[in-house]
C-alpha atoms as a PDB file:
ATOM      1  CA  UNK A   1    -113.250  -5.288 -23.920  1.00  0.00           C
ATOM      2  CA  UNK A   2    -112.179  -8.087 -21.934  1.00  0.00           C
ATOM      3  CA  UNK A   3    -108.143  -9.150 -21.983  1.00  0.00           C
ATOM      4  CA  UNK A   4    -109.113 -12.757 -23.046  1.00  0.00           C
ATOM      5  CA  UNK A   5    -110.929 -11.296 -25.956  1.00  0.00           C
ATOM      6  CA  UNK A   6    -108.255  -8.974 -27.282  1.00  0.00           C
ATOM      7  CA  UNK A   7    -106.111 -11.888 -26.833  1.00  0.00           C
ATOM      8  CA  UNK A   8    -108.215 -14.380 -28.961  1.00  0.00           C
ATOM      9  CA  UNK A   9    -108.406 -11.548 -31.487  1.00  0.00           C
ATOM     10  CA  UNK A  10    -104.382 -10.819 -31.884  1.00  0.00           C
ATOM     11  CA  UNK A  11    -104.167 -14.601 -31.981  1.00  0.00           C
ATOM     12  CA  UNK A  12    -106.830 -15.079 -34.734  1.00  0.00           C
ATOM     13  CA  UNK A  13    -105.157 -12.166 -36.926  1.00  0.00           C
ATOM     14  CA  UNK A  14    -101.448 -13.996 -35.991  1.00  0.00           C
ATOM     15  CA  UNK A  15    -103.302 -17.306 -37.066  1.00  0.00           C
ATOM     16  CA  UNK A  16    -104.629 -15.784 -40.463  1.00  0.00           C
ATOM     17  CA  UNK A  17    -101.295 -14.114 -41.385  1.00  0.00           C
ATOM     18  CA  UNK A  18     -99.330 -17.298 -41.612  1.00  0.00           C
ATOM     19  CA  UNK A  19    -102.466 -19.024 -43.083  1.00  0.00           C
ATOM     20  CA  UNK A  20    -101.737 -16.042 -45.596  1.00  0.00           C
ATOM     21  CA  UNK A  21     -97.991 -16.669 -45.880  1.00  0.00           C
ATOM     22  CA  UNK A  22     -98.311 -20.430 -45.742  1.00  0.00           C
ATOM     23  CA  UNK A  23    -100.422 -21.095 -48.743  1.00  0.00           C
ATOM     24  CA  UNK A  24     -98.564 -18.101 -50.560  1.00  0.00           C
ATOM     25  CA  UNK A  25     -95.583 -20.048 -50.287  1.00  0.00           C
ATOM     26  CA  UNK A  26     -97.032 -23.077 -51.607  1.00  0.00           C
ATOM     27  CA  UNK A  27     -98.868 -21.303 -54.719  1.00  0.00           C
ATOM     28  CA  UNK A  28     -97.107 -22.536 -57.899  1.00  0.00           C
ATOM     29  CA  UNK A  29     -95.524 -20.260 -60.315  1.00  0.00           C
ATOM     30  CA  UNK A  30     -95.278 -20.983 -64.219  1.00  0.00           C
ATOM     31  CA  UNK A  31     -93.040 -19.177 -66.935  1.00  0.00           C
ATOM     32  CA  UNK A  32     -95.199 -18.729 -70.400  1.00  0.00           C
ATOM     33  CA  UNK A  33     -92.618 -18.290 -73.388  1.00  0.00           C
ATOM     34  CA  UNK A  34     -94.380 -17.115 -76.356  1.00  0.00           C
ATOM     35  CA  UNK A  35     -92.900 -16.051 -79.858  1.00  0.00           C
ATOM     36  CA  UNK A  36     -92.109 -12.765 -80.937  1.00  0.00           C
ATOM     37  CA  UNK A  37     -91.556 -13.502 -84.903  1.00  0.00           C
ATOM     38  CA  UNK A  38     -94.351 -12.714 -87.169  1.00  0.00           C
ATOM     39  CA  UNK A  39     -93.380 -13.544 -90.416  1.00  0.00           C
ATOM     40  CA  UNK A  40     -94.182 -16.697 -91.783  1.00  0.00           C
ATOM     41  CA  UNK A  41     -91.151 -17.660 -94.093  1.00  0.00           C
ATOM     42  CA  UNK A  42     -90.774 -15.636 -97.357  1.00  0.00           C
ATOM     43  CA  UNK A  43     -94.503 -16.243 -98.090  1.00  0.00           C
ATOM     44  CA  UNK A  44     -95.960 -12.681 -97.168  1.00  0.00           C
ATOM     45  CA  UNK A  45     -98.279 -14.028 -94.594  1.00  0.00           C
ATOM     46  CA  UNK A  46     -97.888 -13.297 -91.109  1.00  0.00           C
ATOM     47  CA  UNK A  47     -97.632 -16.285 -88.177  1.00  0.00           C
ATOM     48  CA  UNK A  48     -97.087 -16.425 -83.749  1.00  0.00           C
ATOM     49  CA  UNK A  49     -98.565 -18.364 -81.497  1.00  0.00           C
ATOM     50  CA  UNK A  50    -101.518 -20.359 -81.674  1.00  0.00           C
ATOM     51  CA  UNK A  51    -104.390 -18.582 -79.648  1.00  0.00           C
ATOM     52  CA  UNK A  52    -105.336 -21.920 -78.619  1.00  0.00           C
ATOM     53  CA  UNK A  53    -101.772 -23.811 -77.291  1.00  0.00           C
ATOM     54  CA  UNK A  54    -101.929 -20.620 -75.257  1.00  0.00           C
ATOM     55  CA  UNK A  55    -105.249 -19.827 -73.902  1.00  0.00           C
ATOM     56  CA  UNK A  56    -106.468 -23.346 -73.144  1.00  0.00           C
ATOM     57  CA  UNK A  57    -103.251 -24.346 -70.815  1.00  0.00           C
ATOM     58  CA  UNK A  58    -103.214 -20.775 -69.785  1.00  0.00           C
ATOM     59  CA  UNK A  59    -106.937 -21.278 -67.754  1.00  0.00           C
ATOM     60  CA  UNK A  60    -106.247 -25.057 -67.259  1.00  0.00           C
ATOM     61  CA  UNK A  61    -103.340 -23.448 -64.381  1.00  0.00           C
ATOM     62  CA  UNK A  62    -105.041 -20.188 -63.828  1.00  0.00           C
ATOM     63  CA  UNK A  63    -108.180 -21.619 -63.099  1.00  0.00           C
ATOM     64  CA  UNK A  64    -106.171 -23.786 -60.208  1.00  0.00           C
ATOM     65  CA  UNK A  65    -104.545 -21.307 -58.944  1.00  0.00           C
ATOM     66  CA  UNK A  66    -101.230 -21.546 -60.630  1.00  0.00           C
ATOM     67  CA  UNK A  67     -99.707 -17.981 -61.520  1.00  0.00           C
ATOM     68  CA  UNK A  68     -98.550 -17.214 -64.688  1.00  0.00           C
ATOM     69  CA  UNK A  69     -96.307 -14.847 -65.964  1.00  0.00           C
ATOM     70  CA  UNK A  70     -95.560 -14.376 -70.098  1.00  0.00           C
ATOM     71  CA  UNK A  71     -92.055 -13.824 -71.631  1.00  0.00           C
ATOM     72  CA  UNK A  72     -90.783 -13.600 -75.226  1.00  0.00           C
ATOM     73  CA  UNK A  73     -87.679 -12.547 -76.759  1.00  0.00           C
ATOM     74  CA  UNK A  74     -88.917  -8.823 -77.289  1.00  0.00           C
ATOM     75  CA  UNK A  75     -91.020  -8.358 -74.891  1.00  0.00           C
ATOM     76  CA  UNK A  76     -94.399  -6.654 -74.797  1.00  0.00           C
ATOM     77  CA  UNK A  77     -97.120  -7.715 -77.358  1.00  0.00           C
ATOM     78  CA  UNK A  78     -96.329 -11.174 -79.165  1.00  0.00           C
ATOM     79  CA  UNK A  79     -97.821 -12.105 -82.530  1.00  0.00           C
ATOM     80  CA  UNK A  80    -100.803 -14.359 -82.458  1.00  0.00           C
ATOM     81  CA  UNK A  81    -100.840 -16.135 -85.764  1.00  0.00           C
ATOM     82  CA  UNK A  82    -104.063 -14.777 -87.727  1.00  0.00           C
ATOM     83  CA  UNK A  83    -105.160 -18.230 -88.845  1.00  0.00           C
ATOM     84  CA  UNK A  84    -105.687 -19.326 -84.816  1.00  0.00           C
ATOM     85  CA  UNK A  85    -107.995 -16.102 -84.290  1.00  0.00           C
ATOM     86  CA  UNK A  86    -110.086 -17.427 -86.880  1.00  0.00           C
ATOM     87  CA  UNK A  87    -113.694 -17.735 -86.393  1.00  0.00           C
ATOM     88  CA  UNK A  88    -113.194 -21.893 -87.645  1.00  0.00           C
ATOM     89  CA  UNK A  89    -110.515 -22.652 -85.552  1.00  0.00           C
ATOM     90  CA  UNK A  90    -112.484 -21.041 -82.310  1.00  0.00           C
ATOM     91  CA  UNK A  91    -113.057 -22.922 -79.157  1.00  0.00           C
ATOM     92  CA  UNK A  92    -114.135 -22.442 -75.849  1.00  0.00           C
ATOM     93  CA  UNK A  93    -110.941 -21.268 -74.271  1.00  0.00           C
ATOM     94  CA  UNK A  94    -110.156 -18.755 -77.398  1.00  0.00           C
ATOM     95  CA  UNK A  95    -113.369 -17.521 -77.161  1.00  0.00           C
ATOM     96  CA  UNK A  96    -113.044 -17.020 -73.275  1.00  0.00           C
ATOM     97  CA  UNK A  97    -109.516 -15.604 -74.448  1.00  0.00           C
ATOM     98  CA  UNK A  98    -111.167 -12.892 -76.913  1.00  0.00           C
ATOM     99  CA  UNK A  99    -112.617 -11.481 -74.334  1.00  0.00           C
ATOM    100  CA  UNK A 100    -110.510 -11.656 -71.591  1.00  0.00           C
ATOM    101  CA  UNK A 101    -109.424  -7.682 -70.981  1.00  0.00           C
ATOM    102  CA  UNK A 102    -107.129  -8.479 -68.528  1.00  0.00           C
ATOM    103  CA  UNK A 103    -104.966 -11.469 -69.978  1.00  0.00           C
ATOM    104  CA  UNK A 104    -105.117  -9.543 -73.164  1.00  0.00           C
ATOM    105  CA  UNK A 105    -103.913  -6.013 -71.578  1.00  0.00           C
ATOM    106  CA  UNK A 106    -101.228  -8.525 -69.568  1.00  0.00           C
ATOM    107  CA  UNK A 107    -100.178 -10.009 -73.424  1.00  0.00           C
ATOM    108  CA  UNK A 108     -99.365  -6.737 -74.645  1.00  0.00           C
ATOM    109  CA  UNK A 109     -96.662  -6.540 -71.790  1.00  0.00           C
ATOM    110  CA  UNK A 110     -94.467  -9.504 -71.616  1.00  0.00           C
ATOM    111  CA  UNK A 111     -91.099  -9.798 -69.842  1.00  0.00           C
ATOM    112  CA  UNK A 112     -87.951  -9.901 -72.299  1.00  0.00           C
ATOM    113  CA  UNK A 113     -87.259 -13.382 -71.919  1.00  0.00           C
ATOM    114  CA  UNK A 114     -83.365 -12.352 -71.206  1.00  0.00           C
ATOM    115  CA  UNK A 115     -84.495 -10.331 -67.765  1.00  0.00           C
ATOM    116  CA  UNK A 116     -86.413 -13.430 -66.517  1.00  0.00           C
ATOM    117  CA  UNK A 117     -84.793 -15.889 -64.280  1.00  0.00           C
ATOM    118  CA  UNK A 118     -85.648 -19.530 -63.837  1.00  0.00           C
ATOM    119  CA  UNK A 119     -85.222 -19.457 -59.898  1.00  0.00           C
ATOM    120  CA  UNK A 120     -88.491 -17.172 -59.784  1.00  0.00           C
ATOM    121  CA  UNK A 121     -90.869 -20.506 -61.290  1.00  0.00           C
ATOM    122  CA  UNK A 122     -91.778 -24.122 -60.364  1.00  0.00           C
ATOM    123  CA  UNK A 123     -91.765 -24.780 -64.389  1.00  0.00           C
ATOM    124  CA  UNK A 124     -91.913 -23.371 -67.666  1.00  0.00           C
ATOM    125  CA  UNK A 125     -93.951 -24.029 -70.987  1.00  0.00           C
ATOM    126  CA  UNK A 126     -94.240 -23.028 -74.418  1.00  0.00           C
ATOM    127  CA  UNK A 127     -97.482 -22.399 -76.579  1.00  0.00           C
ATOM    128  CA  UNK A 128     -96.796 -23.330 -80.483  1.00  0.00           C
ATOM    129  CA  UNK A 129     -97.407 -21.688 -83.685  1.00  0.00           C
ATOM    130  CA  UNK A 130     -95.079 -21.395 -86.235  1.00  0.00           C
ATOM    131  CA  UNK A 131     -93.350 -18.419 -85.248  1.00  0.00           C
ATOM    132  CA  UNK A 132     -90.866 -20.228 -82.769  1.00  0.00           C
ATOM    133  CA  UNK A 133     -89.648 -22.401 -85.465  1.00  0.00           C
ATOM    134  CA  UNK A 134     -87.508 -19.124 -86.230  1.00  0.00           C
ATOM    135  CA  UNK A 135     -86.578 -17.482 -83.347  1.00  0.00           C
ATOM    136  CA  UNK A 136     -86.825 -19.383 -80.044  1.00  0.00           C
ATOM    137  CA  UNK A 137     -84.733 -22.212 -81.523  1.00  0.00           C
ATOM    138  CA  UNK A 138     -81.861 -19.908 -82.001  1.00  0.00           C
ATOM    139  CA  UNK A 139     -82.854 -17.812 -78.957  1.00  0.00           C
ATOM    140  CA  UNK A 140     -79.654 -18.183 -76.383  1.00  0.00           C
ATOM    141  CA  UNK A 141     -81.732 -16.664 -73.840  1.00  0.00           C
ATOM    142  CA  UNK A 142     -84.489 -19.398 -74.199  1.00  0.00           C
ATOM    143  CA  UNK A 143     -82.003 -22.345 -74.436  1.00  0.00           C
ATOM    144  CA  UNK A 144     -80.438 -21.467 -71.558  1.00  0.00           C
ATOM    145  CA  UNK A 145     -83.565 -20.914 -69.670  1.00  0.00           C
ATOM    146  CA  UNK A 146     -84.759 -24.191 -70.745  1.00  0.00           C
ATOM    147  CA  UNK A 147     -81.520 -25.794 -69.538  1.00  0.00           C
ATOM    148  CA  UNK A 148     -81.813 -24.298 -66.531  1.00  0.00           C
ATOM    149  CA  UNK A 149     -85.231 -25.327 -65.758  1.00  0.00           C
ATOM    150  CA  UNK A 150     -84.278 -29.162 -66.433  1.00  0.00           C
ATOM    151  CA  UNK A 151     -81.180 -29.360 -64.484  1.00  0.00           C
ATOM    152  CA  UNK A 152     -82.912 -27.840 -61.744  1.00  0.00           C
ATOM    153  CA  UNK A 153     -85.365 -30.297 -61.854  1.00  0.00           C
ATOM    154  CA  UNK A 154     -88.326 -28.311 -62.702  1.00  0.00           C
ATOM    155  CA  UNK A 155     -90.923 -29.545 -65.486  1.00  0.00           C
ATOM    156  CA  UNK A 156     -90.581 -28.278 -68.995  1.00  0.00           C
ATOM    157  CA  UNK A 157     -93.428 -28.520 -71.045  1.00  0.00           C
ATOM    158  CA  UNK A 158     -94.123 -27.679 -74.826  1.00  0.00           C
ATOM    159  CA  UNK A 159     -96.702 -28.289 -77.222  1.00  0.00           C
ATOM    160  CA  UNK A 160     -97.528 -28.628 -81.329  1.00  0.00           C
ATOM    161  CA  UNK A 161     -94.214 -26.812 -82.616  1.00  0.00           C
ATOM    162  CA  UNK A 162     -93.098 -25.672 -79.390  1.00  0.00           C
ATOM    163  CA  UNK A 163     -91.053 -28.995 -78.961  1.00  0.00           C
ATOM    164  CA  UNK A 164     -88.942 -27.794 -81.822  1.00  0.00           C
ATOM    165  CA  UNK A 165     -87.445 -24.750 -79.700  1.00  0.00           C
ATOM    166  CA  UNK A 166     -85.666 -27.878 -78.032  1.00  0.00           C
ATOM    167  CA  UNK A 167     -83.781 -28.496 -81.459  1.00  0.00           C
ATOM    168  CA  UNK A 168     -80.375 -27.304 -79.931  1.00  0.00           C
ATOM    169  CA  UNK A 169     -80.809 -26.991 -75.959  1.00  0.00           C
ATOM    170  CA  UNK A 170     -77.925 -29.381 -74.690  1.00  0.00           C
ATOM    171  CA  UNK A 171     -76.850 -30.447 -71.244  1.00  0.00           C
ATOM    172  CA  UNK A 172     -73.714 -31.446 -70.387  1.00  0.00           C
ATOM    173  CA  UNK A 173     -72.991 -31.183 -74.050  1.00  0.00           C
ATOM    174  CA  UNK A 174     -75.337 -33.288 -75.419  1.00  0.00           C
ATOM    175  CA  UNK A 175     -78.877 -32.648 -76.987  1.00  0.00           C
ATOM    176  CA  UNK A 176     -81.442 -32.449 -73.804  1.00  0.00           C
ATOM    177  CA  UNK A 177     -84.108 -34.510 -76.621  1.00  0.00           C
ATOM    178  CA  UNK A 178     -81.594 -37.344 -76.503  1.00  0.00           C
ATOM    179  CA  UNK A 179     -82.656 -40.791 -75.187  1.00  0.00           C
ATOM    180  CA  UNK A 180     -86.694 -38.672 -74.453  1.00  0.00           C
ATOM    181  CA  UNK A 181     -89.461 -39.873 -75.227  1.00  0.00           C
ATOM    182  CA  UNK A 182     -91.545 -36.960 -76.981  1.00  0.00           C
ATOM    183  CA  UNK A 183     -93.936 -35.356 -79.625  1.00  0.00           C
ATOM    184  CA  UNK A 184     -94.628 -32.914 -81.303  1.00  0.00           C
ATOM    185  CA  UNK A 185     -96.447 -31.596 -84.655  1.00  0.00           C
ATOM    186  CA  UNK A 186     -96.451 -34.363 -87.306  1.00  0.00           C
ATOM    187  CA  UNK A 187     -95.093 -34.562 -91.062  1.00  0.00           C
ATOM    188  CA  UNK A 188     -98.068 -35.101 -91.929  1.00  0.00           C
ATOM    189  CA  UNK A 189     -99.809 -32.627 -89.709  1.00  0.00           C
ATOM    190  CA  UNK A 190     -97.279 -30.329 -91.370  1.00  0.00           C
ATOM    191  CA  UNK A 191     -98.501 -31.222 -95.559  1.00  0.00           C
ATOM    192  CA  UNK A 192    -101.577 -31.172 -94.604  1.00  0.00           C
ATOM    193  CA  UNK A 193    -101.786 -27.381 -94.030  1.00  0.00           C
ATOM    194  CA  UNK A 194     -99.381 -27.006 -96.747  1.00  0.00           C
ATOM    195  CA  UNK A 195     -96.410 -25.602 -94.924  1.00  0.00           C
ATOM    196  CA  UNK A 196     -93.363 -28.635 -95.357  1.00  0.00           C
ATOM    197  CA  UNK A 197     -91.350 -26.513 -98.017  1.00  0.00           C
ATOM    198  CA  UNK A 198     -92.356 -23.082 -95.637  1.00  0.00           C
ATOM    199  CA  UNK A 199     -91.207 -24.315 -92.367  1.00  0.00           C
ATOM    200  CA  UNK A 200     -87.337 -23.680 -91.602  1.00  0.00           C
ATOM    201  CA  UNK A 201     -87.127 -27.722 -90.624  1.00  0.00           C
ATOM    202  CA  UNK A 202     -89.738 -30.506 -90.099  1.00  0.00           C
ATOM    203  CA  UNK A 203     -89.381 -30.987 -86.272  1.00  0.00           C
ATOM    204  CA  UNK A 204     -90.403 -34.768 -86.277  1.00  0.00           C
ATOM    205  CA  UNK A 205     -87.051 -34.977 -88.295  1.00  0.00           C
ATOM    206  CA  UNK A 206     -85.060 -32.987 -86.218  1.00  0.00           C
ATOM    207  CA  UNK A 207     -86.261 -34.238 -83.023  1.00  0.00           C
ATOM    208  CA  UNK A 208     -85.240 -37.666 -84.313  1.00  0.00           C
ATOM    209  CA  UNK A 209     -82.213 -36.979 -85.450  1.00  0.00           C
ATOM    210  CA  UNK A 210     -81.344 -35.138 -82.350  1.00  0.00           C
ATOM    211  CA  UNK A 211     -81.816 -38.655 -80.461  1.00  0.00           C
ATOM    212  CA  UNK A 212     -85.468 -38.385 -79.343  1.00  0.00           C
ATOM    213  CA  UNK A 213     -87.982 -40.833 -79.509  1.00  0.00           C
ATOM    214  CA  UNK A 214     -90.523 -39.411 -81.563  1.00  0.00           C
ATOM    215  CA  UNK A 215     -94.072 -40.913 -81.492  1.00  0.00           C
ATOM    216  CA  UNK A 216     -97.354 -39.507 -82.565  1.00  0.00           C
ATOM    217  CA  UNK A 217    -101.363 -40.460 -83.030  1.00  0.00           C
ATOM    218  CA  UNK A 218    -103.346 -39.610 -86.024  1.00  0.00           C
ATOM    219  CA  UNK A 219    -103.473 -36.294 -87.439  1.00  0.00           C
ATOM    220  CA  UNK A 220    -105.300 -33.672 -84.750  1.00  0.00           C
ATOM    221  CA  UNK A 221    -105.877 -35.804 -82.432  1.00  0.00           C
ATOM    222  CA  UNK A 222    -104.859 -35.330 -78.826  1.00  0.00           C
ATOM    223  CA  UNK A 223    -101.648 -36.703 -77.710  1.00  0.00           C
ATOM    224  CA  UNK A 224     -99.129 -36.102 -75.064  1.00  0.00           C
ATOM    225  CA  UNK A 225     -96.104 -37.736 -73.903  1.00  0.00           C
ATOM    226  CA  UNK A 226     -94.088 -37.404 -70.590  1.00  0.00           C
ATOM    227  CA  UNK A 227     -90.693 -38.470 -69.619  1.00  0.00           C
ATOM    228  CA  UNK A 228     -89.254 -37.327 -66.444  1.00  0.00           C
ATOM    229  CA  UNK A 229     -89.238 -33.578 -66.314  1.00  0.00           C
ATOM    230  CA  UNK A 230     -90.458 -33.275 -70.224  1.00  0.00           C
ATOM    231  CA  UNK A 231     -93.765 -33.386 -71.519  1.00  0.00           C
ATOM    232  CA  UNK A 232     -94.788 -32.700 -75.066  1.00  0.00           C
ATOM    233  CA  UNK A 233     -98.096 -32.344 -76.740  1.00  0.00           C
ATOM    234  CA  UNK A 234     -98.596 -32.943 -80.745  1.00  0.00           C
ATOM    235  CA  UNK A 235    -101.131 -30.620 -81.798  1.00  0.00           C
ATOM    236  CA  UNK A 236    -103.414 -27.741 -80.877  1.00  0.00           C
ATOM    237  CA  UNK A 237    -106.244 -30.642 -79.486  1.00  0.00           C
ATOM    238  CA  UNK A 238    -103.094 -31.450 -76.995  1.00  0.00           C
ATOM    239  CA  UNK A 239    -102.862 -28.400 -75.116  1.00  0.00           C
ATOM    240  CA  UNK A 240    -104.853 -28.986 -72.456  1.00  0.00           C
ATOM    241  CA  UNK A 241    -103.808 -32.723 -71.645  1.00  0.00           C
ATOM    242  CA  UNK A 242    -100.284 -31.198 -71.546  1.00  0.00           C
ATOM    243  CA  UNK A 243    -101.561 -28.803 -69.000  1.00  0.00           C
ATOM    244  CA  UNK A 244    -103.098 -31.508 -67.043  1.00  0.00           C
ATOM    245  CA  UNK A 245     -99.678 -33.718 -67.303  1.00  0.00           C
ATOM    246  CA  UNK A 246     -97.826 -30.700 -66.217  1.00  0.00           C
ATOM    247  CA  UNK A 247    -100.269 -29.584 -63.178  1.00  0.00           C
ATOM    248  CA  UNK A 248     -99.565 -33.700 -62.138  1.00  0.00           C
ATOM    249  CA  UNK A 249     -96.414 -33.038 -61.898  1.00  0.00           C
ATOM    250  CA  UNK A 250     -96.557 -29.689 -59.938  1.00  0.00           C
ATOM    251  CA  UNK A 251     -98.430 -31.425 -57.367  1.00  0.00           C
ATOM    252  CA  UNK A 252     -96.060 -34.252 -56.700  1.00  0.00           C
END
């Protein structure tokens, strides 16, 4: 073999290596924070996330690209809320979901969300469902995190009852909500499946009261707000257009 030839060989193999390294270094990297309480209130029935808030942002990053990893207070497998696996609330992400081996095997071992760092990830988001309603909001690990994320100006992103995990985040001791424009599952969103005297607080209220400047659309609609590093989604329909506000911003 001629020397020029070796030579344009080594060279192409340098060439592809830093190719390799190059676009490795520009892949984004997303935290998923998921619930791990399953009870919902004293009723008897159990709760989680929403199959949906997860699986359709999940493949709206994955499917660009984006890695994901999944975190919850306990670790490994999170409650998914029983209602959201239903048949009637299926759609085309939660059926790709159902049958996804390999994001369901990666479900059933998720980082403790106290062992995960915020320096690792280009943002972080959180699916609904009632279940964080009772523990992310009081989870020290998650505010912090949260915190974190925002003053290191990375995106934070939450949708349907996730935005109520922000009820007591604060930086530089005052509420992060305060002054934000944001959303988030409705009152009314809330009677209508017949949960107000359930839930442990009514996050349009809370959000509010917080200093945030709640707005919403009609009831299941889709409907997402951004402001600055937070964006917020209402309602299962929202996930995706979350997703898509959030992937906008990873790109800037």
């Amino acid at each position: 073999m001629k020397k020029t030839t070796v030579f344009a060989l080594v060279l192409l193999t340098i060439n592809s290596i830093v190719a390799l390294a190059q676009n490795k270094e520009k892949m984004k990297k997303v935290l998923f924070v998921v619930t791990s309480h399953d009870q919902l209130g004293n009723t008897g029935e159990k709760t989680g996330f929403w199959s949906e808030e997860f699986a359709a942002p999940y493949y709206e990053l994955a499917d660009r690209g984006i890695q994901i990893d999944i975190a919850s207070p306990l670790g490994g497998q999170p409650p998914i809320d029983p209602k959201s696996a239903d048949p009637a609330s299926a759609t085309e992400d939660t059926k790709r979901f159902d049958k996804d081996t390999e994001l369901l095997n990666k479900l059933k071992h998720t980082l403790k969300l106290a062992n995960v760092k915020e320096s690792d990830y280009d943002a972080v988001f959180y699916p609904g469902g009632h279940g964080p309603l009772w523990d992310l909001t009081k989870d020290k690990n998650s505010k912090a995190l949260i915190a974190s994320f925002y003053t290191n100006n990375k995106p934070i992103a939450f949708v349907c009852h996730a935005p109520g995990v922000l009820k007591d985040v604060k930086v530089n001791e005052e509420y992060l909500v305060k002054g934000k424009k944001l959303t988030g599952f409705s009152n009314t969103e809330e009677a209508a499946v017949g949960l107000t005297n359930v839930v442990p607080f009514l996050l349009e209220e809370v959000l509010q009261a917080n200093g945030g400047i709640y707005s919403k659309t009609e009831n299941w609609q889709p409907y997402a707000v951004e402001d600055g590093l937070l964006i917020t989604g209402q309602n299962p329909a929202s996930s995706k257009l979350v997703a898509q506000k959030l992937i906008e911003k990873l790109n800037k």
